[in-house]
N, C-alpha and C. Protein backbone atom coordinates (compact mmCIF):
# COMPACT_ATOMS: atom_id res chain seq x y z
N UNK A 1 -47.75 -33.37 -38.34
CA UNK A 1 -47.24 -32.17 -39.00
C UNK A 1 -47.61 -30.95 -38.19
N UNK A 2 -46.46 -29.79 -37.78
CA UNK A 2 -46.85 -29.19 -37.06
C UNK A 2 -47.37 -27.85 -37.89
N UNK A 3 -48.56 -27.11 -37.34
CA UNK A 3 -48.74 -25.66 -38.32
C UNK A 3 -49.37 -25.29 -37.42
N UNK A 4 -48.85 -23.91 -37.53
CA UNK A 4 -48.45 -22.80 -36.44
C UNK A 4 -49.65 -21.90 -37.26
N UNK A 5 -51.07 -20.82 -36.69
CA UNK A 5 -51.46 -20.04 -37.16
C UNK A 5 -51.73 -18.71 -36.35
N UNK A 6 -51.71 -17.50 -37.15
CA UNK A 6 -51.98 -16.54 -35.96
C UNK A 6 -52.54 -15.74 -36.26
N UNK A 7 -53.08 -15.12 -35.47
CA UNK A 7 -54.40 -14.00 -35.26
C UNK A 7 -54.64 -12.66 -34.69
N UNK A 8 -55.11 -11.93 -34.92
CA UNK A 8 -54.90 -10.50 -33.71
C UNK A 8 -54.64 -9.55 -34.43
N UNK A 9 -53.97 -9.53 -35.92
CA UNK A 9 -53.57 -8.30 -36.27
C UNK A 9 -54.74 -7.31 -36.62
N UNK A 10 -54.39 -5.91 -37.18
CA UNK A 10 -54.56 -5.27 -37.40
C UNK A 10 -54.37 -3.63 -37.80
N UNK A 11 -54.96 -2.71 -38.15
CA UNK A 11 -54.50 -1.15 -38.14
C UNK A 11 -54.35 -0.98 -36.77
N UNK A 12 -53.97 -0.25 -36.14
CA UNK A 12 -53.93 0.46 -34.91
C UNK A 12 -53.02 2.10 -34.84
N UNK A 13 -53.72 2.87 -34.46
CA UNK A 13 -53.11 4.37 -34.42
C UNK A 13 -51.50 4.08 -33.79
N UNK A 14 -50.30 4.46 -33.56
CA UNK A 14 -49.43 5.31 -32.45
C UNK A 14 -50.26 4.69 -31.49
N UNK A 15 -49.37 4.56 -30.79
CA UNK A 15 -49.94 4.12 -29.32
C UNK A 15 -50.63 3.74 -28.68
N UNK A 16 -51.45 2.86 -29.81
CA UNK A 16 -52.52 1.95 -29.57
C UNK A 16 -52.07 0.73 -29.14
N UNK A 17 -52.97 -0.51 -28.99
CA UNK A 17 -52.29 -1.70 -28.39
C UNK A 17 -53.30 -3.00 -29.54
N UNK A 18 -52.24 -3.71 -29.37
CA UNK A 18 -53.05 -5.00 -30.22
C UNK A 18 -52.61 -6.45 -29.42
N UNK A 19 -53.17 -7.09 -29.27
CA UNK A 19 -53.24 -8.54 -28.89
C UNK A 19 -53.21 -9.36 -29.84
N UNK A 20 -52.17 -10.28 -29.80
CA UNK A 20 -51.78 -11.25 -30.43
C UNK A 20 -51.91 -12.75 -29.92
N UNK A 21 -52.78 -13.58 -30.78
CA UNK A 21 -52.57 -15.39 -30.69
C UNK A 21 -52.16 -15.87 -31.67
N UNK A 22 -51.50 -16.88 -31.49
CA UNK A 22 -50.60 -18.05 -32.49
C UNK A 22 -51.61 -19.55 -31.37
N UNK A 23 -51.72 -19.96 -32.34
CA UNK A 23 -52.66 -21.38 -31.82
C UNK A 23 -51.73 -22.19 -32.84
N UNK A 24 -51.75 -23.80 -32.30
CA UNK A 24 -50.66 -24.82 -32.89
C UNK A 24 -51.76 -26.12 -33.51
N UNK A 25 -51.41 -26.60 -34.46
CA UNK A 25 -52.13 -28.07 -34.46
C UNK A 25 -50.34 -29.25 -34.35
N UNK A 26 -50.71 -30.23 -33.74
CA UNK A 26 -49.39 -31.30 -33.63
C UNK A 26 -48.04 -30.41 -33.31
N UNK A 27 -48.29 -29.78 -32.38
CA UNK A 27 -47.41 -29.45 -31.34
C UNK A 27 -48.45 -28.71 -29.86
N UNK A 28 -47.90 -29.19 -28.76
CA UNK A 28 -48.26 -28.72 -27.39
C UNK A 28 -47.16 -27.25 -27.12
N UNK A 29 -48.06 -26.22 -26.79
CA UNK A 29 -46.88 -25.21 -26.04
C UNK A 29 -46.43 -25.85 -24.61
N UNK A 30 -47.09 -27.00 -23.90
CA UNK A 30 -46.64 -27.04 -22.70
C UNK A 30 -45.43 -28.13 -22.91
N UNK A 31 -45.31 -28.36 -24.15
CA UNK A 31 -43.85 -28.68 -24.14
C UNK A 31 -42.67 -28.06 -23.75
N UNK A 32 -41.62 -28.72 -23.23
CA UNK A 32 -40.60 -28.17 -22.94
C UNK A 32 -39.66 -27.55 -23.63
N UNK A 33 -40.30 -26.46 -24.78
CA UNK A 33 -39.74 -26.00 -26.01
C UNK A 33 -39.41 -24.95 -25.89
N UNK A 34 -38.54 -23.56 -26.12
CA UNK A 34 -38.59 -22.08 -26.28
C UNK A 34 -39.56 -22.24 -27.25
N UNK A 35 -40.23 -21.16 -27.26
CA UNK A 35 -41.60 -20.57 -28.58
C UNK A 35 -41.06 -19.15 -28.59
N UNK A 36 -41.39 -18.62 -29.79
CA UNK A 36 -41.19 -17.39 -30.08
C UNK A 36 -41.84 -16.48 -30.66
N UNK A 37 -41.98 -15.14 -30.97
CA UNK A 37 -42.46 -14.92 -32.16
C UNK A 37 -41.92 -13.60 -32.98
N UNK A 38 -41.76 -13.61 -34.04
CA UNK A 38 -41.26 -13.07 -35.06
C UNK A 38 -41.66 -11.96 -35.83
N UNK A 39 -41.19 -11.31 -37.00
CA UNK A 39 -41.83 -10.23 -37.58
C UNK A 39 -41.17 -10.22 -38.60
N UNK A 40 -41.70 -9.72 -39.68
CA UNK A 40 -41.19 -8.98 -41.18
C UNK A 40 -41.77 -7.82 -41.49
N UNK A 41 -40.83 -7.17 -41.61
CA UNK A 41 -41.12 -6.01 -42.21
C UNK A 41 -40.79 -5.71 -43.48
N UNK A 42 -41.78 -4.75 -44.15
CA UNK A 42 -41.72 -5.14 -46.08
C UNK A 42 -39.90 -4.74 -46.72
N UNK A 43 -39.74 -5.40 -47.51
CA UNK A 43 -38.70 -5.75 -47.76
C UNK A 43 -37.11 -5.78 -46.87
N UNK A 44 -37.59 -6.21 -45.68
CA UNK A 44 -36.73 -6.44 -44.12
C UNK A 44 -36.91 -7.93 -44.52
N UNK A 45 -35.48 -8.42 -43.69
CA UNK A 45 -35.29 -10.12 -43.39
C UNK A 45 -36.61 -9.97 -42.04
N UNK A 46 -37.04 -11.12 -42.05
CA UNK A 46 -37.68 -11.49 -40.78
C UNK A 46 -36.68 -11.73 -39.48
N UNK A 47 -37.17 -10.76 -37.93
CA UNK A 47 -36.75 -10.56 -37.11
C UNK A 47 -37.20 -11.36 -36.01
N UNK A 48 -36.46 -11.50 -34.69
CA UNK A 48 -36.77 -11.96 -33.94
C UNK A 48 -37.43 -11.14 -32.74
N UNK A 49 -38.84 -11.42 -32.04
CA UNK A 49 -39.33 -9.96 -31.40
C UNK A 49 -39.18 -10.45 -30.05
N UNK A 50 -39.78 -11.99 -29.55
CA UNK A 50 -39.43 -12.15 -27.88
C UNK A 50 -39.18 -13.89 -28.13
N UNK A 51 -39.14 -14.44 -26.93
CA UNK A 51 -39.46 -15.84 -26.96
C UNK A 51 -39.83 -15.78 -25.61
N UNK A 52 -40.35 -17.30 -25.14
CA UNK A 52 -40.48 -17.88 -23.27
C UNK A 52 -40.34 -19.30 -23.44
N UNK A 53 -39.27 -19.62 -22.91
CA UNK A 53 -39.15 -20.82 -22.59
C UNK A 53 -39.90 -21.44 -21.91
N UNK A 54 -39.68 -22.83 -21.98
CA UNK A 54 -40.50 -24.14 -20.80
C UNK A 54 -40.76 -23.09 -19.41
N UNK A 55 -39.28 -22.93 -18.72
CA UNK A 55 -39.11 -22.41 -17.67
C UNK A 55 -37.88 -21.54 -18.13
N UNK A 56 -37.92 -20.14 -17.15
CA UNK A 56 -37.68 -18.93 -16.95
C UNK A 56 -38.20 -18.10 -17.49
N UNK A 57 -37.70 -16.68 -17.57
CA UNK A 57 -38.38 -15.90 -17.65
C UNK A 57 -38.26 -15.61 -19.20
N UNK A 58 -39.13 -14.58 -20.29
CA UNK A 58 -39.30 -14.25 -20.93
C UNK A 58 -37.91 -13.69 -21.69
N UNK A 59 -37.62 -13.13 -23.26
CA UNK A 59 -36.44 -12.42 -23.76
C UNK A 59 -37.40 -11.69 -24.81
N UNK A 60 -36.70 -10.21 -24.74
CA UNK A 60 -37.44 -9.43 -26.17
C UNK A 60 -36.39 -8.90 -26.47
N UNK A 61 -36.52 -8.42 -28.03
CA UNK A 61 -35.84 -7.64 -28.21
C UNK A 61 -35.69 -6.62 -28.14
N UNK A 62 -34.53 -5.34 -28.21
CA UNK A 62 -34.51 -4.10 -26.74
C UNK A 62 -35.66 -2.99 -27.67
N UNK A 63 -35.82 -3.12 -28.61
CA UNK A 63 -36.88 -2.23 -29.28
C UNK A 63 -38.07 -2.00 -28.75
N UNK A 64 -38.70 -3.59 -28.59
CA UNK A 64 -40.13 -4.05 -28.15
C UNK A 64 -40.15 -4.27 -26.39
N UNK A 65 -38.66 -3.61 -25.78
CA UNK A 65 -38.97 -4.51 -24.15
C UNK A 65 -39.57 -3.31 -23.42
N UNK A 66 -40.48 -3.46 -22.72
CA UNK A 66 -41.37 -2.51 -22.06
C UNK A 66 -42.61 -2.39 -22.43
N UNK A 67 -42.75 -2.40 -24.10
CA UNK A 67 -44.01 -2.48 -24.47
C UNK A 67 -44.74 -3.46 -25.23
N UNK A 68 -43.88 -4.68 -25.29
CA UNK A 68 -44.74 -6.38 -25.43
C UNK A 68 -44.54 -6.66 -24.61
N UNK A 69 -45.43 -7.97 -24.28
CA UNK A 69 -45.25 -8.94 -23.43
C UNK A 69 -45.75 -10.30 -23.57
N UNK A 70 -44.94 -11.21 -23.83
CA UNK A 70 -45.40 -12.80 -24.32
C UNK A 70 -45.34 -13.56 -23.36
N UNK A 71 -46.47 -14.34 -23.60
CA UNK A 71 -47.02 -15.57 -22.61
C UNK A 71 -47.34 -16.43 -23.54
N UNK A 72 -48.01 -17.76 -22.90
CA UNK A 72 -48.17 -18.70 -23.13
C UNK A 72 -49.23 -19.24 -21.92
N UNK A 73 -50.44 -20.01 -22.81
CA UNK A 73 -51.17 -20.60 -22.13
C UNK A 73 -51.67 -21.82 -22.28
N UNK A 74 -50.90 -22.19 -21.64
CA UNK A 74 -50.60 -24.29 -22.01
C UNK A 74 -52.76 -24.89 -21.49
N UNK A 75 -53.47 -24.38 -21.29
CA UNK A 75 -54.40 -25.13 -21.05
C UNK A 75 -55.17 -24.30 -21.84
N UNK A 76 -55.29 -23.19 -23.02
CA UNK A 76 -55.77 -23.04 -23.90
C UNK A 76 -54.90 -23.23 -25.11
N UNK A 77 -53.62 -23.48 -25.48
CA UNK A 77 -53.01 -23.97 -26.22
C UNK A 77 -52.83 -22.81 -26.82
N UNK A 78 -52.18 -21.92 -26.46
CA UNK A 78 -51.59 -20.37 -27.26
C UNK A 78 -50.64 -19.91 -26.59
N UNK A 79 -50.38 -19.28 -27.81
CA UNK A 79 -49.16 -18.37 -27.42
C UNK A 79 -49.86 -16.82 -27.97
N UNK A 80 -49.22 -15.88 -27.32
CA UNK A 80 -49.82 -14.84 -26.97
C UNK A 80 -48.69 -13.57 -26.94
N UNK A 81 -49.21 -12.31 -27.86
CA UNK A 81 -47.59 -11.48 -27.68
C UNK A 81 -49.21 -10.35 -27.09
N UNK A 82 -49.20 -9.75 -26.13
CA UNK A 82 -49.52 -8.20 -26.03
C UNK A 82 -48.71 -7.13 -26.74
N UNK A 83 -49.39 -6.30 -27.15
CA UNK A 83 -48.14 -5.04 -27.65
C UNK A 83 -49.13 -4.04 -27.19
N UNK A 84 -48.15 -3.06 -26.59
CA UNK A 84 -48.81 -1.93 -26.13
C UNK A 84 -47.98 -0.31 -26.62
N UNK A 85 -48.46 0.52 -26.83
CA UNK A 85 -47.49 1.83 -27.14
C UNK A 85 -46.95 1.40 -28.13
N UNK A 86 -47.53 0.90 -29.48
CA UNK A 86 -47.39 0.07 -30.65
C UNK A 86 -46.58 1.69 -31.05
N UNK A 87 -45.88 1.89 -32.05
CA UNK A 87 -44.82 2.60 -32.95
C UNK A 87 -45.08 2.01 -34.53
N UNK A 88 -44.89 3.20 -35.45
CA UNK A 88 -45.15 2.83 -36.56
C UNK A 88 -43.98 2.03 -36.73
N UNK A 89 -43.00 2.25 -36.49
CA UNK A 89 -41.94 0.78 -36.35
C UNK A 89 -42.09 -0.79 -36.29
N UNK A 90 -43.24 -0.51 -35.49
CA UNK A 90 -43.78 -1.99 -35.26
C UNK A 90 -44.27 -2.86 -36.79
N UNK A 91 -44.84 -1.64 -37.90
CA UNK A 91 -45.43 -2.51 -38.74
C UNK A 91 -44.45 -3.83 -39.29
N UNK A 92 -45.83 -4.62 -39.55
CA UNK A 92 -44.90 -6.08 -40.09
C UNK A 92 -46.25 -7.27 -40.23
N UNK A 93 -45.47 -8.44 -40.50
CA UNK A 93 -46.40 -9.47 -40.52
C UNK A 93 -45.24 -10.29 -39.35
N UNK A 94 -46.27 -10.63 -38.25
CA UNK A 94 -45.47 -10.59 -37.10
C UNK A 94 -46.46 -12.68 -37.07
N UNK A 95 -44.86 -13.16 -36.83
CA UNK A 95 -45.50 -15.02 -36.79
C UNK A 95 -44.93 -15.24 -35.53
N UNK A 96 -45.11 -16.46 -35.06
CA UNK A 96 -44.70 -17.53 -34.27
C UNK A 96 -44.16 -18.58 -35.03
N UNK A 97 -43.44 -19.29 -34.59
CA UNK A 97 -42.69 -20.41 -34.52
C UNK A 97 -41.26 -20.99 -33.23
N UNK A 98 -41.20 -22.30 -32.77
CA UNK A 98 -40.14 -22.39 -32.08
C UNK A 98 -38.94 -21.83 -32.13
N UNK A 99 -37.96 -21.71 -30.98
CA UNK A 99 -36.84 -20.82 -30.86
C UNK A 99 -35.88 -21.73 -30.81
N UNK A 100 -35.09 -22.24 -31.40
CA UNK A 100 -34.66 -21.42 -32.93
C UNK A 100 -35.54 -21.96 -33.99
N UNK A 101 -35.80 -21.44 -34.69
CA UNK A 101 -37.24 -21.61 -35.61
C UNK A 101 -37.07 -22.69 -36.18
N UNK A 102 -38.03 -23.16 -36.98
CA UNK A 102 -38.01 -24.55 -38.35
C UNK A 102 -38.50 -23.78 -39.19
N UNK A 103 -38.07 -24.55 -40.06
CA UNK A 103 -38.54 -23.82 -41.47
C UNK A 103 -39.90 -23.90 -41.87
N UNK A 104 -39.97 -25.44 -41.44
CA UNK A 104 -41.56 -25.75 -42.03
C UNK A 104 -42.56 -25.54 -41.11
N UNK A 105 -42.48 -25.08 -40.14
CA UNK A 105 -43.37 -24.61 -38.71
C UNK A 105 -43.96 -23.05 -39.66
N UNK A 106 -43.30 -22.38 -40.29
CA UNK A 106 -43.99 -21.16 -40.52
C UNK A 106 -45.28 -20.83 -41.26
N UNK A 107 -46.10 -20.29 -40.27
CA UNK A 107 -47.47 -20.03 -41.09
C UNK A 107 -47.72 -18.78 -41.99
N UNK A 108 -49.12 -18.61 -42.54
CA UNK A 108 -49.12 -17.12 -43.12
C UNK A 108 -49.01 -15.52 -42.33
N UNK A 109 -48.64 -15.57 -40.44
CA UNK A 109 -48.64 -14.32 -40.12
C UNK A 109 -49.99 -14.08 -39.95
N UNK A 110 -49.36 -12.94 -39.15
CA UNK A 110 -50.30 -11.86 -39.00
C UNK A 110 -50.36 -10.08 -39.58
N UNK A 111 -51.11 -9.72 -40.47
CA UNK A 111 -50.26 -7.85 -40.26
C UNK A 111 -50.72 -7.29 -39.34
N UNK A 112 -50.13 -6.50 -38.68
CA UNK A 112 -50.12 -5.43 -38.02
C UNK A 112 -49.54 -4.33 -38.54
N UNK A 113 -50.34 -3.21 -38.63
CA UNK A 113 -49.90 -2.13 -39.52
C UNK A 113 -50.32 -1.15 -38.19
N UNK A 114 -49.08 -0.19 -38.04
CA UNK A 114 -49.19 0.86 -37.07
C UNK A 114 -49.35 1.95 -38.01
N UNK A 115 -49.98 3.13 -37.88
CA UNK A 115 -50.34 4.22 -38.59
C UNK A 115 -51.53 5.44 -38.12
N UNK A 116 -51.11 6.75 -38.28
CA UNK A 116 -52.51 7.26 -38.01
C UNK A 116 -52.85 7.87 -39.47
C-alpha cells in the first residue's frame, strides 16, 4: 500500500522561502514514474504546482516557475519542492502524489501559509 507523507510547511512572511519533503512508504521515487506535487487552497479544487519525471526535465506551473523548484532524491527517498519568493498566493495545503495522481496515494499535506 502506497502512502505518500509530507513535511516542511509552515508561516513564512512575503518573500520568504520554505522547503518542502514528501517521503513514500511502498513506492520507490527512483521508479520510472512522473511524481508531482500539488496544492489546495481553502475552498479552491486542488491544483497542480510542478512534476519530474523518471527522465527529463522538470514542469511547473507558470505561477510558481522561477520561484519553485522540484527534485527528487532517489537515494534518500524524497521528493522535494523548494519555494522561494513565496506570495501570499502560495497559501495552501500543498501534497505529493504521482502524475497523474491516484486517489488513494493522497496523504494529509502540508500547510503553508504565506502572510506578514
Amino acid at each position: 500500500q502506497v502512502r505518500f507523507v509530507e513535511s516542511g510547511g509552515g508561516l513564512v512572511q512575503p518573500g520568504g522561502s520554505l522547503r518542502l519533503s514528501c517521503t513514500a512508504s511502498g513506492f520507490r521515487f527512483s521508479l520510472p514514474i512522473t511524481v508531482a506535487w500539488y496544492r489546495q487552497a481553502p475552498g479552491q479544487q486542488r491544483e497542480y504546482v510542478a512534476s519530474i519525471p523518471d527522465d527529463g526535465g522538470p514542469n511547473y506551473r507558470a505561477s510558481v516557475k522561477g520561484r519553485f523548484t522540484i527534485s527528487k532524491d532517489g537515494a534518500k527517498k524524497t521528493l522535494n519542492l523548494q519555494m522561494d519568493n513565496l506570495k501570499p498566493e502560495d497559501t495552501a495545503v500543498y501534497y505529493c502524489n504521482t502524475f497523474p495522481s491516484v486517489q488513494d496515494y493522497w496523504g494529509q499535506g502540508t500547510q503553508v501559509t504565506v502572510s506578514s
